[in-house]
N, C-alpha and C. Protein backbone atom coordinates (compact mmCIF):
# COMPACT_ATOMS: atom_id res chain seq x y z
N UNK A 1 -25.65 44.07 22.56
CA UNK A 1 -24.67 43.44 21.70
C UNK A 1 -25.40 42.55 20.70
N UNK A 2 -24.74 42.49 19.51
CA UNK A 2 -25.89 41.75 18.60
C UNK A 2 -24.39 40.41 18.32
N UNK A 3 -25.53 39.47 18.23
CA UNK A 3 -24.94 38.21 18.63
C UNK A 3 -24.27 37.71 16.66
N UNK A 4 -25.08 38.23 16.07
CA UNK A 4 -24.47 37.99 14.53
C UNK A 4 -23.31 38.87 14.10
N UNK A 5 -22.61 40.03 14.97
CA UNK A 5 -21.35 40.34 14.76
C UNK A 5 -20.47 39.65 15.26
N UNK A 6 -20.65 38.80 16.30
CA UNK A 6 -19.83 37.20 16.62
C UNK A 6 -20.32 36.59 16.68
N UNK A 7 -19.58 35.66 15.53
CA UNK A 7 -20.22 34.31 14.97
C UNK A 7 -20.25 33.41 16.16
N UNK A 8 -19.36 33.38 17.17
CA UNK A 8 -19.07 32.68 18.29
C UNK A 8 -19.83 32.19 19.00
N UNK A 9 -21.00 33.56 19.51
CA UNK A 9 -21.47 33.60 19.79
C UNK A 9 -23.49 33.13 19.39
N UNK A 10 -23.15 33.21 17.95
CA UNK A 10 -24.53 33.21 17.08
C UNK A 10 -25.21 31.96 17.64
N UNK A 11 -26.27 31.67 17.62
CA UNK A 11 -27.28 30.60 17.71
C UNK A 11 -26.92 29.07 16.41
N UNK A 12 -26.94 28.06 17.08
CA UNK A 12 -26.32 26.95 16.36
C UNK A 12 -27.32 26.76 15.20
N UNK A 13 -27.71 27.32 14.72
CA UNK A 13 -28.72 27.13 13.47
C UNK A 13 -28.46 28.45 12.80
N UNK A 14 -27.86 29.02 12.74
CA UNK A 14 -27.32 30.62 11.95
C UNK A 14 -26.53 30.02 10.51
N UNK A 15 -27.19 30.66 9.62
CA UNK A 15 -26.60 30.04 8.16
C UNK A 15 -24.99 30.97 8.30
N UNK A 16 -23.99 29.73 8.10
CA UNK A 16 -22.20 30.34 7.88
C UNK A 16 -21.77 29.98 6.49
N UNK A 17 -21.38 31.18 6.40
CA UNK A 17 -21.25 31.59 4.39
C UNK A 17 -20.80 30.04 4.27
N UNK A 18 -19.53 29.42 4.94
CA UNK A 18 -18.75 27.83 4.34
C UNK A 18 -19.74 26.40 4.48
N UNK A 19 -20.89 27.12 5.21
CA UNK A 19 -21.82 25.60 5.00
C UNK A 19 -22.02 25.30 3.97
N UNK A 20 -22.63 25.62 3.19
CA UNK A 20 -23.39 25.67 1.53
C UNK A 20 -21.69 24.57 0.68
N UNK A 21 -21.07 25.65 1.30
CA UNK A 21 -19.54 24.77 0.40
C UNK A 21 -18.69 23.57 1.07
N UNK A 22 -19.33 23.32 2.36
CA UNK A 22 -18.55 21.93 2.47
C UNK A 22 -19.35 20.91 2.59
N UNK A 23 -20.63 21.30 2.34
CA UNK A 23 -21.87 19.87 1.93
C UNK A 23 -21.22 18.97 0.75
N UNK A 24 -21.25 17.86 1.27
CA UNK A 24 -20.69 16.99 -0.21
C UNK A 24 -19.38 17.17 -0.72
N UNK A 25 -18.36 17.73 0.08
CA UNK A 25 -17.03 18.32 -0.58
C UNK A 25 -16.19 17.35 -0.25
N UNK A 26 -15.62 16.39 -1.20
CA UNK A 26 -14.86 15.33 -0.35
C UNK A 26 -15.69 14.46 0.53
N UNK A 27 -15.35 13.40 0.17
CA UNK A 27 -15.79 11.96 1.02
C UNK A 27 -14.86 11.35 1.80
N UNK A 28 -15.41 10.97 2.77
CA UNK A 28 -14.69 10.33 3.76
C UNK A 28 -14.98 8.68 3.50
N UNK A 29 -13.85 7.78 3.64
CA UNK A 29 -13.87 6.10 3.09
C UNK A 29 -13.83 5.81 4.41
N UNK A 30 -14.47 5.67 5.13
CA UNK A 30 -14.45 4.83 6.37
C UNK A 30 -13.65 3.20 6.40
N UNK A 31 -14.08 2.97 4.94
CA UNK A 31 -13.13 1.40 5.23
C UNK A 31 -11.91 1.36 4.49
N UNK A 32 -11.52 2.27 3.81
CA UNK A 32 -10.38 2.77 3.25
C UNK A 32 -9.28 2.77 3.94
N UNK A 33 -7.90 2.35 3.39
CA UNK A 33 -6.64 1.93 3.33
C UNK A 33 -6.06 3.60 4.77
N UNK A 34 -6.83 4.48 4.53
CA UNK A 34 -6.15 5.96 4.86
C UNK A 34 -6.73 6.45 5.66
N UNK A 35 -6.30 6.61 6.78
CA UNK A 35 -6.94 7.10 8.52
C UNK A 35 -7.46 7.87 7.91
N UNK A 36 -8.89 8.29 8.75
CA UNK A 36 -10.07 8.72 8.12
C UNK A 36 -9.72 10.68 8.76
N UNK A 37 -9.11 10.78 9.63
CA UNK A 37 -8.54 11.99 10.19
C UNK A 37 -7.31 12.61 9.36
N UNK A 38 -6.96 11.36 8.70
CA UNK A 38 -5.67 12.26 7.15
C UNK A 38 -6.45 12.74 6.01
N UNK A 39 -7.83 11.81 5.97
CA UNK A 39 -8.86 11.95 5.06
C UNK A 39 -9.43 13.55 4.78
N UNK A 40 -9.67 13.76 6.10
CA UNK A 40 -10.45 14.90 6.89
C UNK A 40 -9.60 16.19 6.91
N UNK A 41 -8.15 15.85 7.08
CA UNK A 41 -7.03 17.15 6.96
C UNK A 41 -6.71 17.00 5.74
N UNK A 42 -6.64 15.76 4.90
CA UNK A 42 -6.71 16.38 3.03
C UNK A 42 -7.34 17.65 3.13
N UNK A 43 -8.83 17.23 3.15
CA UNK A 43 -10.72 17.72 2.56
C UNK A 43 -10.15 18.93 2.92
N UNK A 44 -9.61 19.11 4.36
CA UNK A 44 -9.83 20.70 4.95
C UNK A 44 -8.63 21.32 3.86
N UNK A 45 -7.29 20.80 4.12
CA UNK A 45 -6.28 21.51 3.46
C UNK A 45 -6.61 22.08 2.10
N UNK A 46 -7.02 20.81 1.30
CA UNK A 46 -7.18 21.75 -0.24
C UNK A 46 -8.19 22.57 -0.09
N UNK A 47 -9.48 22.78 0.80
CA UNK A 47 -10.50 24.16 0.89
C UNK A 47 -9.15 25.13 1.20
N UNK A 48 -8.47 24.83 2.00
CA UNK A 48 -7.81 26.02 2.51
C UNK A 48 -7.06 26.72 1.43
N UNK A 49 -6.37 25.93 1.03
CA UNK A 49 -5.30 25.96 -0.81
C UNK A 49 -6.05 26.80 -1.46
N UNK A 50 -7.17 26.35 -1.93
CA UNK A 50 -7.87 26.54 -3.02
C UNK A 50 -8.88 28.39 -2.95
N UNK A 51 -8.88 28.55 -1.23
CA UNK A 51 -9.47 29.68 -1.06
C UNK A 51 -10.76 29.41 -0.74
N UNK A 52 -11.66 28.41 -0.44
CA UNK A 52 -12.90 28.28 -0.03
C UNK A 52 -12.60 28.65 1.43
N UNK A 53 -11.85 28.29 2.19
CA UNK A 53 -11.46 28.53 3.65
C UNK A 53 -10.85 29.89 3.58
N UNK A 54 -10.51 30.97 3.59
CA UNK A 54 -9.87 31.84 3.65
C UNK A 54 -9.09 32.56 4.89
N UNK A 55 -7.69 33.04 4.67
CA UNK A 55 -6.91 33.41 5.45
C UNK A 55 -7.77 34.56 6.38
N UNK A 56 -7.38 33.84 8.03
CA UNK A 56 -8.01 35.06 9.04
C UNK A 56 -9.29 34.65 9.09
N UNK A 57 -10.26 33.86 8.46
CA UNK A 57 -11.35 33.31 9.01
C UNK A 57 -11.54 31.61 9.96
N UNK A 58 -12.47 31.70 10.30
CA UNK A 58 -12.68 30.52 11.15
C UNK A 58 -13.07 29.09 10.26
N UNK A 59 -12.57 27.94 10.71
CA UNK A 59 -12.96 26.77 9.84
C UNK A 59 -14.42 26.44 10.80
N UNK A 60 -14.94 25.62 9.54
CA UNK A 60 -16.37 25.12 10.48
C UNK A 60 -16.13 24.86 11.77
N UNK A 61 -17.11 24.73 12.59
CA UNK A 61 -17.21 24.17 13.95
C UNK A 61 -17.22 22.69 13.65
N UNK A 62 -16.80 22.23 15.26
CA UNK A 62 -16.96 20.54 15.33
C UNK A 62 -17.89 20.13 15.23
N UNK A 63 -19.13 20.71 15.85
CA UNK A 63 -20.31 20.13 15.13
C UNK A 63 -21.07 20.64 13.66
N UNK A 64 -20.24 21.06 12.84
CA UNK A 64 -20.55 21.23 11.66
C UNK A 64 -20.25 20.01 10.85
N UNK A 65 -18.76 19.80 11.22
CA UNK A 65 -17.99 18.83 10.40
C UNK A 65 -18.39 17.16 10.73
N UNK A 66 -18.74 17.16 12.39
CA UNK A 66 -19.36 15.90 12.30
C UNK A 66 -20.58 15.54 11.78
N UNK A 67 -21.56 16.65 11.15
CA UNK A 67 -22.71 16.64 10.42
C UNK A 67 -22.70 16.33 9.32
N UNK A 68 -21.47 17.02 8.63
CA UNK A 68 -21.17 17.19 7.26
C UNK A 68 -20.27 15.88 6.86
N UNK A 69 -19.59 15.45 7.48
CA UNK A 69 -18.82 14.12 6.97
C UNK A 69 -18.85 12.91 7.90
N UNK A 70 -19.52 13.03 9.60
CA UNK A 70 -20.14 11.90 9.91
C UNK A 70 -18.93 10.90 10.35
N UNK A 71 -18.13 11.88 11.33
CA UNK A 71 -17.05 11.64 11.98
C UNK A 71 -16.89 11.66 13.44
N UNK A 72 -15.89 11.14 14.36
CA UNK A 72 -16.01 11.32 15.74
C UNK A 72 -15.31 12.93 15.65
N UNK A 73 -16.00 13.45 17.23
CA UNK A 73 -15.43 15.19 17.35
C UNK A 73 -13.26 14.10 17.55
N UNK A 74 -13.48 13.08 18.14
CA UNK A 74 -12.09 12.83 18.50
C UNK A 74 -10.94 13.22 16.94
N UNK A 75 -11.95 12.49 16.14
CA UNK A 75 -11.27 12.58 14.24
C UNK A 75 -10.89 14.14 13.80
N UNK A 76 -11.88 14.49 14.30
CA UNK A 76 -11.53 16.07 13.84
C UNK A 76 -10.43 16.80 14.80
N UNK A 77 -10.29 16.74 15.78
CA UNK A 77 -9.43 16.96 16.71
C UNK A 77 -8.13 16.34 16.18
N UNK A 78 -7.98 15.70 15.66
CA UNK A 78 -7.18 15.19 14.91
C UNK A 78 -6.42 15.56 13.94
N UNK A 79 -7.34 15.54 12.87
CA UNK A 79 -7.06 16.19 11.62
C UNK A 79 -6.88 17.74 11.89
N UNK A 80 -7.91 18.25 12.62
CA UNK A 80 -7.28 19.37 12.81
C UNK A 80 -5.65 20.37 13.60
N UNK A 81 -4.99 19.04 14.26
CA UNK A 81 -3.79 19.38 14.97
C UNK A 81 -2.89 18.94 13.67
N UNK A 82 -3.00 18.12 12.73
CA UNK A 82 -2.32 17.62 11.77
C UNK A 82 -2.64 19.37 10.71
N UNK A 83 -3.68 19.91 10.87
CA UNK A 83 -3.11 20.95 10.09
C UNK A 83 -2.28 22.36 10.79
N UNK A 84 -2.95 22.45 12.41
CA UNK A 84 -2.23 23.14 12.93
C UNK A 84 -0.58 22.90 13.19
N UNK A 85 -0.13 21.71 12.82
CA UNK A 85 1.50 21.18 12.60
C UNK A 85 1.83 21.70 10.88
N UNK A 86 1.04 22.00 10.56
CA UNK A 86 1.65 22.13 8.67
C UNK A 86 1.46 23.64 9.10
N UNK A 87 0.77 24.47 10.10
CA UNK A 87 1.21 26.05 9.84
C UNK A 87 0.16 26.51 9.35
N UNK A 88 -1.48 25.73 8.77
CA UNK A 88 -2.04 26.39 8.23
C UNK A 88 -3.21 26.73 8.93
N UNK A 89 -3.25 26.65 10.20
CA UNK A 89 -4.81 27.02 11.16
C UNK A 89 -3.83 27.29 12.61
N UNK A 90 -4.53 28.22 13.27
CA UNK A 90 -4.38 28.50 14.60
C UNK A 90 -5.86 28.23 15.79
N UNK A 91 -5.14 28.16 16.57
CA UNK A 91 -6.62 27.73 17.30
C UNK A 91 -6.72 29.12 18.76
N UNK A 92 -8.03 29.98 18.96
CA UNK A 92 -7.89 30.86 19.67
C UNK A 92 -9.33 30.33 20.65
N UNK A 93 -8.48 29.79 21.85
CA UNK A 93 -9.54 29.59 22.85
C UNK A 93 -10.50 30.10 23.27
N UNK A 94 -11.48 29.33 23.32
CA UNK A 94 -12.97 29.81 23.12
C UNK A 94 -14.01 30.44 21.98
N UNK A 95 -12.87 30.79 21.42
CA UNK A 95 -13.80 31.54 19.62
C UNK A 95 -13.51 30.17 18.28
N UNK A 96 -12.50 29.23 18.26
CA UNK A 96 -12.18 28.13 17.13
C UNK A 96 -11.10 28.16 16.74
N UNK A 97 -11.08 27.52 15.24
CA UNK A 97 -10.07 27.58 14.75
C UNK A 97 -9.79 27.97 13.57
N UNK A 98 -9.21 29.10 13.27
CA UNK A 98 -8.84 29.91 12.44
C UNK A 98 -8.04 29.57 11.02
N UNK A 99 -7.70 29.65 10.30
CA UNK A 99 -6.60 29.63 9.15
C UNK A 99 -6.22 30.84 9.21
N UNK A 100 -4.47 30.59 8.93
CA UNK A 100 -3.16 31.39 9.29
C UNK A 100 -3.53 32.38 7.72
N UNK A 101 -2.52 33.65 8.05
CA UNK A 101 -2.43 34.35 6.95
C UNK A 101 -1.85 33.89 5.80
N UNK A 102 -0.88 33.26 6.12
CA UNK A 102 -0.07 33.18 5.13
C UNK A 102 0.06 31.26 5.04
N UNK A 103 -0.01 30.60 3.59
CA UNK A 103 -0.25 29.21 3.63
C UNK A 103 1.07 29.10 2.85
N UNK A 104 1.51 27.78 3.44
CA UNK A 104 3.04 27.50 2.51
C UNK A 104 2.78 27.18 1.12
């Protein structure tokens, strides 16, 4: 079985096409007026809007995102149920979490 036809499975240092695009994408204000996990489900939502995230693929991993914006895994867990309540990510145990086909 070759481990780069699931990403799931791939080695935690395997380049994923959405790294390159969520380096630097949106900042997180840590001392800012706006829970830093609404911050974090903005950043994700408009990738998703906009098509950098695309329908039927997987959003970064948790340890991507705490690399990339320097958050607790608790924050992302967060933000990420705040988008799985808007309809736009599903989560499939043990492989991540996905974005839905269809975005409102």
């Amino acid at each position: 079985m070759d481990n780069y036809s699931y990403p799931w499975l791939a080695p935690d240092n395997l380049h994923y096409p959405w790294s390159d695009s969520l380096i630097n994408v949106g900042e997180i204000d840590h001392e800012g007026p706006v829970p830093v996990y609404q911050q974090l489900a903005s950043i994700l939502r408009d990738q998703i809007m906009s098509g950098t995230l695309r329908p039927g693929r997987p959003i970064p991993s948790e340890r991507t995102l705490v690399q990339n914006y320097g958050v607790a895994v608790g924050t992302i867990k967060k933000a990420i149920q705040v988008l799985r309540d808007e309809g736009l990510v599903y989560t499939v145990i043990g492989r991540g979490v996905y974005v839905t086909q269809q975005q409102r």
